[in-house]
Protein backbone atom coordinates (compact mmCIF):
# COMPACT_ATOMS: atom_id res chain seq x y z
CA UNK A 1 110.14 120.25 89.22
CA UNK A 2 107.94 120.73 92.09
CA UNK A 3 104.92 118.14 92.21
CA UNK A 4 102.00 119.84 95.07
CA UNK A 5 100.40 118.23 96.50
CA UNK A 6 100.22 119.46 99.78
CA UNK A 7 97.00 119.28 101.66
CA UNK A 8 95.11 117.15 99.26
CA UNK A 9 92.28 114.73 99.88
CA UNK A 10 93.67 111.41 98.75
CA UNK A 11 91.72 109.67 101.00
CA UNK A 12 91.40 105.69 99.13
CA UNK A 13 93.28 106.53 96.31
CA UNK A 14 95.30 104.65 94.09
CA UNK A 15 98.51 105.07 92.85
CA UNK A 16 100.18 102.49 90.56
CA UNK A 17 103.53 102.21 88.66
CA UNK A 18 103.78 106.44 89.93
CA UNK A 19 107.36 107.88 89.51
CA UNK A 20 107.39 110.87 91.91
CA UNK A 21 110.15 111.39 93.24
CA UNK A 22 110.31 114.64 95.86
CA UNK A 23 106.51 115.35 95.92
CA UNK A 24 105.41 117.91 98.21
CA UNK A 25 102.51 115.52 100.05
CA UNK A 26 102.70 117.91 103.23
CA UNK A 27 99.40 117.57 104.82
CA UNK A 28 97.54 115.25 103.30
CA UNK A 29 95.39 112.83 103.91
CA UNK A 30 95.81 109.68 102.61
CA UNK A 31 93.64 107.37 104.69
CA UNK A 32 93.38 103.80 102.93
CA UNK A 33 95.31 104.72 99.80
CA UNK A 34 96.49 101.86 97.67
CA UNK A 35 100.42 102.81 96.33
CA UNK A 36 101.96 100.07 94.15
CA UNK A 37 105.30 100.15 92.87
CA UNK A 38 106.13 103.88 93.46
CA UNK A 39 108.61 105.63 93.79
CA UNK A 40 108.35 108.30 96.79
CA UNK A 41 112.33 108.69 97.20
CA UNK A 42 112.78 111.86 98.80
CA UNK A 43 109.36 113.07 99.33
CA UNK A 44 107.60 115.35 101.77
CA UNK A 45 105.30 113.63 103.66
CA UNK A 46 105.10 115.36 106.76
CA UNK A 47 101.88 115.76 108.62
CA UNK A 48 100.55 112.92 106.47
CA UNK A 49 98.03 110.98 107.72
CA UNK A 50 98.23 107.36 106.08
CA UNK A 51 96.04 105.53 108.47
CA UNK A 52 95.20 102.22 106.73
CA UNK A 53 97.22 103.08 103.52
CA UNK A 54 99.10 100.38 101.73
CA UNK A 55 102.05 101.06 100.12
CA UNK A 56 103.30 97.64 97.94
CA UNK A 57 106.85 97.60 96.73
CA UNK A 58 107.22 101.08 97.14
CA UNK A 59 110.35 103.12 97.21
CA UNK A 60 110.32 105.41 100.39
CA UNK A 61 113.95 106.60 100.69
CA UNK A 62 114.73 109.58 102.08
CA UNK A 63 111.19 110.72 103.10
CA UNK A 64 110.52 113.15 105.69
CA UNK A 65 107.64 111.54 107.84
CA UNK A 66 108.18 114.11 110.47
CA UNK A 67 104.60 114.04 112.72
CA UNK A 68 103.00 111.81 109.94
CA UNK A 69 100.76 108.96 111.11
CA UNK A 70 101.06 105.74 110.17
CA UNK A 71 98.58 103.96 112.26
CA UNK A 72 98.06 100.43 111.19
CA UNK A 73 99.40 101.01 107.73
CA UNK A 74 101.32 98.24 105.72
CA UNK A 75 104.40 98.37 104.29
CA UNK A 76 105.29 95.49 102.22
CA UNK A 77 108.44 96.13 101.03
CA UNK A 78 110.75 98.99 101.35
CA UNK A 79 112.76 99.34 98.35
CA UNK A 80 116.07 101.67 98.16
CA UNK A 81 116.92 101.55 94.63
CA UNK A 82 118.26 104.66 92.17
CA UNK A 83 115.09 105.73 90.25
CA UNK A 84 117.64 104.49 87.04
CA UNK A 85 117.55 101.26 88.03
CA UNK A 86 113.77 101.27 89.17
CA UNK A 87 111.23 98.87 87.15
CA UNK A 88 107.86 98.13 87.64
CA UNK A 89 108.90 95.06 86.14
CA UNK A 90 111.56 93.90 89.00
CA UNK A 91 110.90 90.76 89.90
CA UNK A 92 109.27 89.58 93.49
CA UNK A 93 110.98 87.05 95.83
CA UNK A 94 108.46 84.26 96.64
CA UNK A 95 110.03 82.76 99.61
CA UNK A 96 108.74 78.68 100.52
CA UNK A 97 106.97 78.58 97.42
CA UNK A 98 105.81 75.05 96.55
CA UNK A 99 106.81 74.32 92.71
């Protein structure tokens, strides 16, 4: 199922808990968007402009980022999980934690 996207204004969006895998984002511009846990696996991003954008726990496997920019965005963790065994639930490692 195509999802278009392509050439929208996303500019400071959020996304949370998405599941969209292979979206057609060609184009867009997604300046200081907010993504947590979503799934992007195999997604057309090229031409994207994510300046800023934070994507949280977010799946991006397999995405085409060809001449996207990704100026001074964060990633804060890449993960490459099956969409079968995705959960929004999935636990977070808190590393040097005091108890």
């Amino acid at each position: 199922m195509e999802r278009p996207f392509s050439g929208s204004d996303l500019r400071a969006a959020i996304f949370s808990r998405a599941i969209m895998p292979g979206v057609n984002l060609e184009g867009s511009d997604m300046q200081n968007a907010f993504l947590d846990y979503v799934v992007l696996r195999g997604a057309n991003m090229r031409g994207v402009i994510a300046s800023g954008a934070n994507f949280v726990r977010s799946d991006l496997g397999d995405v085409d980022v060809t001449n996207a920019d990704f100026t001074e965005a964060v990633i804060d963790r890449y993960q490459a999980r099956s969409i079968s065994h995705w959960s929004p639930y999935d636990p977070v490692g808190v590393v040097n934690a005091d108890p």
